[in-house]
N, C-alpha and C. Protein backbone atom coordinates (compact mmCIF):
# COMPACT_ATOMS: atom_id res chain seq x y z
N UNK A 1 -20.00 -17.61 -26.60
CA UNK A 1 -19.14 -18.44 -27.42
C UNK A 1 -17.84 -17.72 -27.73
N UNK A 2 -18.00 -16.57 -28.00
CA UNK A 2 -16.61 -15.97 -28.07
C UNK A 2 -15.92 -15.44 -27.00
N UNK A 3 -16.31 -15.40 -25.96
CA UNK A 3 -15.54 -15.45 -25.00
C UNK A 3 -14.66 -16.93 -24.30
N UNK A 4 -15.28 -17.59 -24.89
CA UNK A 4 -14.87 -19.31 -24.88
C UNK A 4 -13.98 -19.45 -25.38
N UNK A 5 -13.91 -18.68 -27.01
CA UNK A 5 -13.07 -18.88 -28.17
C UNK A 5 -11.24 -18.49 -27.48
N UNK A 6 -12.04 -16.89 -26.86
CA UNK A 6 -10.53 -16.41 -26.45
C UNK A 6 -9.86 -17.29 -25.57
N UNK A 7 -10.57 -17.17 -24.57
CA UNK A 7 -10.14 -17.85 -23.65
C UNK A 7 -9.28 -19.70 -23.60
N UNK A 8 -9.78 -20.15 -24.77
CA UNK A 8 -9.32 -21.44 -25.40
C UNK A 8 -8.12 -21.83 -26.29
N UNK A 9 -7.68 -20.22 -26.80
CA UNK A 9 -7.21 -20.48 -28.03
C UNK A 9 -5.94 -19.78 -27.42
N UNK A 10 -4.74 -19.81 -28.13
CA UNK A 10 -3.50 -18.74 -27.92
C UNK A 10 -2.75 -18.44 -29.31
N UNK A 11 -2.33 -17.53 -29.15
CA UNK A 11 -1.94 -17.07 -31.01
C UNK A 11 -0.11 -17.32 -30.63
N UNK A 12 -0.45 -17.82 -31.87
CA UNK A 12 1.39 -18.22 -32.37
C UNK A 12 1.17 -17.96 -33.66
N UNK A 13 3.09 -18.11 -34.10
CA UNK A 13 3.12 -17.84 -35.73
C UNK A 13 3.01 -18.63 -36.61
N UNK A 14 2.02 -17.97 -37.27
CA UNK A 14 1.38 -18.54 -38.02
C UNK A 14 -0.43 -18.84 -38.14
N UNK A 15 -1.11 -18.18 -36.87
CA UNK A 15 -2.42 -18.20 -36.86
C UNK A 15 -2.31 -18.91 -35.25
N UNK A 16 -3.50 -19.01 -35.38
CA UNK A 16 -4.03 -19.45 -33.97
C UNK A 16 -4.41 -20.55 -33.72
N UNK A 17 -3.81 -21.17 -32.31
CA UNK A 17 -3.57 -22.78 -32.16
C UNK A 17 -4.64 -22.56 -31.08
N UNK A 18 -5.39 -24.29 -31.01
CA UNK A 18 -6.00 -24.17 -29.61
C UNK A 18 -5.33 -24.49 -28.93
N UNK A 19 -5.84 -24.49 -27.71
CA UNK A 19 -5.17 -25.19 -26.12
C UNK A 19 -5.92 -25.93 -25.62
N UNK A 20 -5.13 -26.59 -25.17
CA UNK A 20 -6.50 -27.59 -24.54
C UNK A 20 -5.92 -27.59 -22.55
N UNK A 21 -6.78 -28.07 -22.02
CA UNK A 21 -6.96 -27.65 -20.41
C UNK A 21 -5.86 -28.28 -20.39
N UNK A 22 -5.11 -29.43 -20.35
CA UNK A 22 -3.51 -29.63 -19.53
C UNK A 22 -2.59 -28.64 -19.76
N UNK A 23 -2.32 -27.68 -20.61
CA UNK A 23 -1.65 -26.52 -20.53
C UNK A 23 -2.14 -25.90 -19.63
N UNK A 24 -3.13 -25.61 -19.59
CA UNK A 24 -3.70 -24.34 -18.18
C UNK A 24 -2.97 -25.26 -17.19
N UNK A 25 -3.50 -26.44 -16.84
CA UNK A 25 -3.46 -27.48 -15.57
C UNK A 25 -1.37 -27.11 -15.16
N UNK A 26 -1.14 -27.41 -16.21
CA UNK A 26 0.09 -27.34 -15.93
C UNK A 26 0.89 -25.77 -15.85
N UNK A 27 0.60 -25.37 -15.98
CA UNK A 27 0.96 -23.81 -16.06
C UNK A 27 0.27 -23.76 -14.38
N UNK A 28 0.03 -23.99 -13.89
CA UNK A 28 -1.27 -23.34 -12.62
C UNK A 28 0.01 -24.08 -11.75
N UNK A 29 0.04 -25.56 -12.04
CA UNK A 29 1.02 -26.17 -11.06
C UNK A 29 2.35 -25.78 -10.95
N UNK A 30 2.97 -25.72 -11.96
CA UNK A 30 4.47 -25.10 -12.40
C UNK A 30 4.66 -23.73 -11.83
N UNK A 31 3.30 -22.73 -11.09
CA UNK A 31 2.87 -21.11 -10.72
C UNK A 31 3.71 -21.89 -9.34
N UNK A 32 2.84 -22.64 -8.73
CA UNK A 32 2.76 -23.04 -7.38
C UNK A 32 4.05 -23.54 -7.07
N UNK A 33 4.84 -24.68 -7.76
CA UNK A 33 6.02 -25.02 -7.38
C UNK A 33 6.70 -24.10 -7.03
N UNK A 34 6.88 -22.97 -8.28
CA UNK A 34 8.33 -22.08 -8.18
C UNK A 34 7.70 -20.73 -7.05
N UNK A 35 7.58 -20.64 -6.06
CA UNK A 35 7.37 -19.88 -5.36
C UNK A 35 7.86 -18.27 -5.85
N UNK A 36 9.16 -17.84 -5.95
CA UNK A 36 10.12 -17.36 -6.78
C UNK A 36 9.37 -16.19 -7.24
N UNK A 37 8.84 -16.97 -8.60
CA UNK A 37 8.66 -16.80 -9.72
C UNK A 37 6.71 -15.75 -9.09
N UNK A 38 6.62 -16.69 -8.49
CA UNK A 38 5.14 -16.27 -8.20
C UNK A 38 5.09 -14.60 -7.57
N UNK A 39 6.29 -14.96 -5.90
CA UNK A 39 6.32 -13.56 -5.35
C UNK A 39 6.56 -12.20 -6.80
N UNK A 40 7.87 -12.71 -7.46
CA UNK A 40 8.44 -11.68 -8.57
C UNK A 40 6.76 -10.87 -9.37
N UNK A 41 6.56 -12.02 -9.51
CA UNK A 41 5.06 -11.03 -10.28
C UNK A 41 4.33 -10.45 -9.41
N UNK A 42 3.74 -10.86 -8.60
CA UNK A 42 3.00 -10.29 -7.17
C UNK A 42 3.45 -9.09 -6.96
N UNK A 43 4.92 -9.02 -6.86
CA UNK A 43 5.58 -7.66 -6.82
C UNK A 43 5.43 -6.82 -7.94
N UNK A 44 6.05 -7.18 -9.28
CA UNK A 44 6.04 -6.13 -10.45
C UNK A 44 4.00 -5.60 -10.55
N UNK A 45 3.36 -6.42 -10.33
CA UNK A 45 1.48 -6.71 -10.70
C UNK A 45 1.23 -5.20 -9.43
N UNK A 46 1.78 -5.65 -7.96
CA UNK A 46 1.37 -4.36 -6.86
C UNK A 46 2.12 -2.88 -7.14
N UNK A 47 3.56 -3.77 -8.05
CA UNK A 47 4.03 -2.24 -8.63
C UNK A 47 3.34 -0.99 -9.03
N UNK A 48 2.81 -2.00 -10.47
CA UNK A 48 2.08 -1.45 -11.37
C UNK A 48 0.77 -0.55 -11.10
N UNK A 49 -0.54 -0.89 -10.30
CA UNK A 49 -0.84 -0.83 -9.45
C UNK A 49 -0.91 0.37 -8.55
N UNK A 50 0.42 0.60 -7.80
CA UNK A 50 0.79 1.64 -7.42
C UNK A 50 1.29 2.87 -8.27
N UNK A 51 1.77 2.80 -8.78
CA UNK A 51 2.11 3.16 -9.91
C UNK A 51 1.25 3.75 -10.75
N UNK A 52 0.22 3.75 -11.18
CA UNK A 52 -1.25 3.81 -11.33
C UNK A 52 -1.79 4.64 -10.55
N UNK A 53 -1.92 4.29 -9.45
CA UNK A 53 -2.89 5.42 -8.75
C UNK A 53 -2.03 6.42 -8.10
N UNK A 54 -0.59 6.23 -8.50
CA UNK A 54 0.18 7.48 -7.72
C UNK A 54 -0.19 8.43 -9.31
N UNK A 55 0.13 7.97 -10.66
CA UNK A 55 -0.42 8.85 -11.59
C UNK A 55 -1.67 9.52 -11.68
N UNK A 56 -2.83 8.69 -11.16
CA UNK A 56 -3.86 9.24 -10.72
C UNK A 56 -4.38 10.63 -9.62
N UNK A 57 -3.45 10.26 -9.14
CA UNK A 57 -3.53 11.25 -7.83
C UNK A 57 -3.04 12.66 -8.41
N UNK A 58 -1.75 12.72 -9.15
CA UNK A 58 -1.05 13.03 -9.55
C UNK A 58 -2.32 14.18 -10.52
N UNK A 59 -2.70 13.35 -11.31
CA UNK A 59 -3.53 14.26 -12.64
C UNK A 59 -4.74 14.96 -11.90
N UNK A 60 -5.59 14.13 -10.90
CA UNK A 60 -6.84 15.13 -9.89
C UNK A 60 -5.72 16.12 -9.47
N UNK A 61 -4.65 16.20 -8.71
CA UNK A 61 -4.30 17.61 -8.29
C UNK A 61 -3.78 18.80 -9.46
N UNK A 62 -3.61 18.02 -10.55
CA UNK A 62 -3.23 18.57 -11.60
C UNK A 62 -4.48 19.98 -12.30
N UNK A 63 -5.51 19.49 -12.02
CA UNK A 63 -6.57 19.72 -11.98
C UNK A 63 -6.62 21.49 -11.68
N UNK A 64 -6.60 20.87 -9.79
CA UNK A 64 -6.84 22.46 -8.93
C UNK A 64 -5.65 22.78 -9.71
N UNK A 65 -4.47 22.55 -9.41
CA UNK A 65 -3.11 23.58 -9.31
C UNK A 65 -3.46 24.05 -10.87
N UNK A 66 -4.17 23.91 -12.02
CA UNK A 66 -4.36 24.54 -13.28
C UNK A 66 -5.41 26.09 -13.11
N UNK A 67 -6.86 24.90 -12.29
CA UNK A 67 -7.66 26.13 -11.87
C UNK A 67 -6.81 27.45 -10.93
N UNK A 68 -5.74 27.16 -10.14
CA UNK A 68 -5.04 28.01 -8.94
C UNK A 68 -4.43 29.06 -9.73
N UNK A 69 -3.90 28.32 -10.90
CA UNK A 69 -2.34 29.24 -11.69
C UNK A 69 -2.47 29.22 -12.84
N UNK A 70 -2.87 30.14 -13.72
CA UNK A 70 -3.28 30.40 -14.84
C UNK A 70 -2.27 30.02 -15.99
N UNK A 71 -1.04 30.19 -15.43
CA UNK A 71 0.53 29.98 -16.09
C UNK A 71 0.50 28.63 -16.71
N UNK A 72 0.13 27.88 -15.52
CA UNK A 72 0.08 26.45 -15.57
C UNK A 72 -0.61 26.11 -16.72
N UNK A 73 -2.01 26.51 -16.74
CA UNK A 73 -3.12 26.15 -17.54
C UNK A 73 -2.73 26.80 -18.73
N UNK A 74 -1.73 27.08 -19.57
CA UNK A 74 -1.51 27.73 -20.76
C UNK A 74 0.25 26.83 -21.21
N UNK A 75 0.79 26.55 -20.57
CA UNK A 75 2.07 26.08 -20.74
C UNK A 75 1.96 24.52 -20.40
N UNK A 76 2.37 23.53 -21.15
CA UNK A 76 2.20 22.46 -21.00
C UNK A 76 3.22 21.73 -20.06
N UNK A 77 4.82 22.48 -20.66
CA UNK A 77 5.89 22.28 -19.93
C UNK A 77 5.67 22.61 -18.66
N UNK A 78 5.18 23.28 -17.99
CA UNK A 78 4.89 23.36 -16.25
C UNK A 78 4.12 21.84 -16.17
N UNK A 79 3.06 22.01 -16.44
CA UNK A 79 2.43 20.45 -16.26
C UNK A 79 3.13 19.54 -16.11
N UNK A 80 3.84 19.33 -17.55
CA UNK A 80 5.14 18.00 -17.05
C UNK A 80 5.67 18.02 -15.91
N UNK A 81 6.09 19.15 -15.33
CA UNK A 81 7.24 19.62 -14.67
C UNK A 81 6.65 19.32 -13.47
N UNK A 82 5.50 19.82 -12.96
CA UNK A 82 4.86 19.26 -12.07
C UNK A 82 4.26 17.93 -11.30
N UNK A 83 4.05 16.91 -12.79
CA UNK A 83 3.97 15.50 -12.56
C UNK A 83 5.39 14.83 -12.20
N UNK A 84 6.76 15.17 -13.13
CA UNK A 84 7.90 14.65 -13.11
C UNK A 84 8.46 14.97 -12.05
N UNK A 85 8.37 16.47 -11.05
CA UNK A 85 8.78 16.85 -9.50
C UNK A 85 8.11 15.62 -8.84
N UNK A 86 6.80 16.12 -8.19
CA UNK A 86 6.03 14.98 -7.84
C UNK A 86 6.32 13.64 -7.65
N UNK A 87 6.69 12.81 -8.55
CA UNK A 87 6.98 11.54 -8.55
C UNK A 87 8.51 11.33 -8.10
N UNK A 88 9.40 12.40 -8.52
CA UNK A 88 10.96 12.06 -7.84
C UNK A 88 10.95 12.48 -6.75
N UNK A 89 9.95 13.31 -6.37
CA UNK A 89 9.84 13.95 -5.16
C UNK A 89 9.59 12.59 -3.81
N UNK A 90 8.48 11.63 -4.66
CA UNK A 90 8.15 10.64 -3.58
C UNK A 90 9.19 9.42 -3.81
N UNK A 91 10.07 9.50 -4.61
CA UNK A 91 10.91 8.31 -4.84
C UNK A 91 12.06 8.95 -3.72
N UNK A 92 12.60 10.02 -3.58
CA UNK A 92 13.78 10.77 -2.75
C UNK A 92 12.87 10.59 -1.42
N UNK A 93 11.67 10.62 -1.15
CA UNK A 93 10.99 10.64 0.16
C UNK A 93 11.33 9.26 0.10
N UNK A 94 10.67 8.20 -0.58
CA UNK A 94 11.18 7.00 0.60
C UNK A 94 12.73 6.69 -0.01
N UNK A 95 13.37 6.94 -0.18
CA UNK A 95 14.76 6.24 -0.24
C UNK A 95 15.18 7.50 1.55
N UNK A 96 14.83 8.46 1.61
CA UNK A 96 14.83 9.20 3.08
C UNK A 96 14.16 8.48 4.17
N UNK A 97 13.07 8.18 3.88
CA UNK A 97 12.08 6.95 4.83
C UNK A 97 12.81 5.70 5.11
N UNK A 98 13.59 5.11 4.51
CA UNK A 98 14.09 3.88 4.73
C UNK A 98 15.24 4.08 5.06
N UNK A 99 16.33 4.73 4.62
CA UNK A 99 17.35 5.56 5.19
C UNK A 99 16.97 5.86 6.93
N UNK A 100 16.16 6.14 7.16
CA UNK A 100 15.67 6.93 8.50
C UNK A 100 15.17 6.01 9.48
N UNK A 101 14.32 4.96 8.96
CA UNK A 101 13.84 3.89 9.45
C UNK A 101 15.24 2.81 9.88
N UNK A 102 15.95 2.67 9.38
CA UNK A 102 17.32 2.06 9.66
C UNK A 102 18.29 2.64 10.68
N UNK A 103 18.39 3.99 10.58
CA UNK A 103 19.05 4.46 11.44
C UNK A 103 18.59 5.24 12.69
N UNK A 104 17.03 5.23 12.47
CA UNK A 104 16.97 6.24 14.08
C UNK A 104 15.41 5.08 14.80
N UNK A 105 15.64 4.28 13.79
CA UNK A 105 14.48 2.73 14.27
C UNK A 105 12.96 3.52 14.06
N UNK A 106 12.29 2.92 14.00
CA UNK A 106 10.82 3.03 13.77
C UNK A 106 10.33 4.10 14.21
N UNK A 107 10.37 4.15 15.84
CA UNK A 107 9.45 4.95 16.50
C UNK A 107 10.19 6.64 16.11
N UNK A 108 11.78 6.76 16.67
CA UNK A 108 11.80 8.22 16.31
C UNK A 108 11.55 8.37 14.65
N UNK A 109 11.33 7.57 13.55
CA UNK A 109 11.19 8.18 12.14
C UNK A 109 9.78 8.33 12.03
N UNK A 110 8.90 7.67 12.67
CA UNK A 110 7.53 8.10 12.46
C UNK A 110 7.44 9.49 13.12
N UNK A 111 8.06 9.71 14.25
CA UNK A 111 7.86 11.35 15.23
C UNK A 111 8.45 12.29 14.32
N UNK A 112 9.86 12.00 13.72
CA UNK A 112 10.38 13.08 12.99
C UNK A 112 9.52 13.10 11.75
N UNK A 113 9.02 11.98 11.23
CA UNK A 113 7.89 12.71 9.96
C UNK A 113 7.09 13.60 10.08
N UNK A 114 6.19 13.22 11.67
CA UNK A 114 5.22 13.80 12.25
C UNK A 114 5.18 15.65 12.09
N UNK A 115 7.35 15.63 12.89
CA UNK A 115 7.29 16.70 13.26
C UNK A 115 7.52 17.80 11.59
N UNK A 116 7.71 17.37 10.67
CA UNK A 116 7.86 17.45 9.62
C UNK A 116 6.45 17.89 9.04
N UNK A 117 5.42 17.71 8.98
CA UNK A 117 4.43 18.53 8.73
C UNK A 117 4.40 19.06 9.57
């Protein structure tokens, strides 16, 4: 029942109004018309998302490189420093990736990555 409740109800000011199903109905159809509107979230939603598990990744290596370097594991400011490299590090990689992909076409930017490790 209270999961019914939430799901039924939406809060405005002043307390909480119900809804009744032609709001959903119409909200669902109004998704579908504006195409637009739909991709825009799809995008910011896979952002997020990514975004997410690049922080994730981010904190497991955070992990070893603490166990590796004792420095690390006592100073907090390295930590930051390490997550905040990291992440501009992969934002400067693909603005280089797409940069590269444009100008030397697909096949030589995948070889020069290659040759890059």
């Amino acid at each position: 029942k209270f999961r019914r409740f939430l799901i039924c109800t939406t809060m405005v000011e002043g307390g909480i109004a119900p809804v009744n199903k032609t709001e959903f109905t119409e909200l669902f159809r109004t998704i579908w018309k504006t195409p637009y509107i739909l991709r825009l979230a799809m995008t910011a939603g896979i952002g997020g998302l990514l975004f997410g598990y690049d922080t994730a990744v981010i904190s497991g290596a955070l992990l070893y490189i603490r166990d590796d370097f004792k420095s690390v594991d006592k100073h907090t400011w390295l930590q930051e420093l390490i997550v905040s490299t990291s992440v501009a590090a992969a934002i400067i990689g693909a603005a280089i990736g797409a940069w590269m992909n444009d100008s030397l076409g697909r096949k030589k930017a995948i070889l020069t990555a290659v040759d890059m490790n």
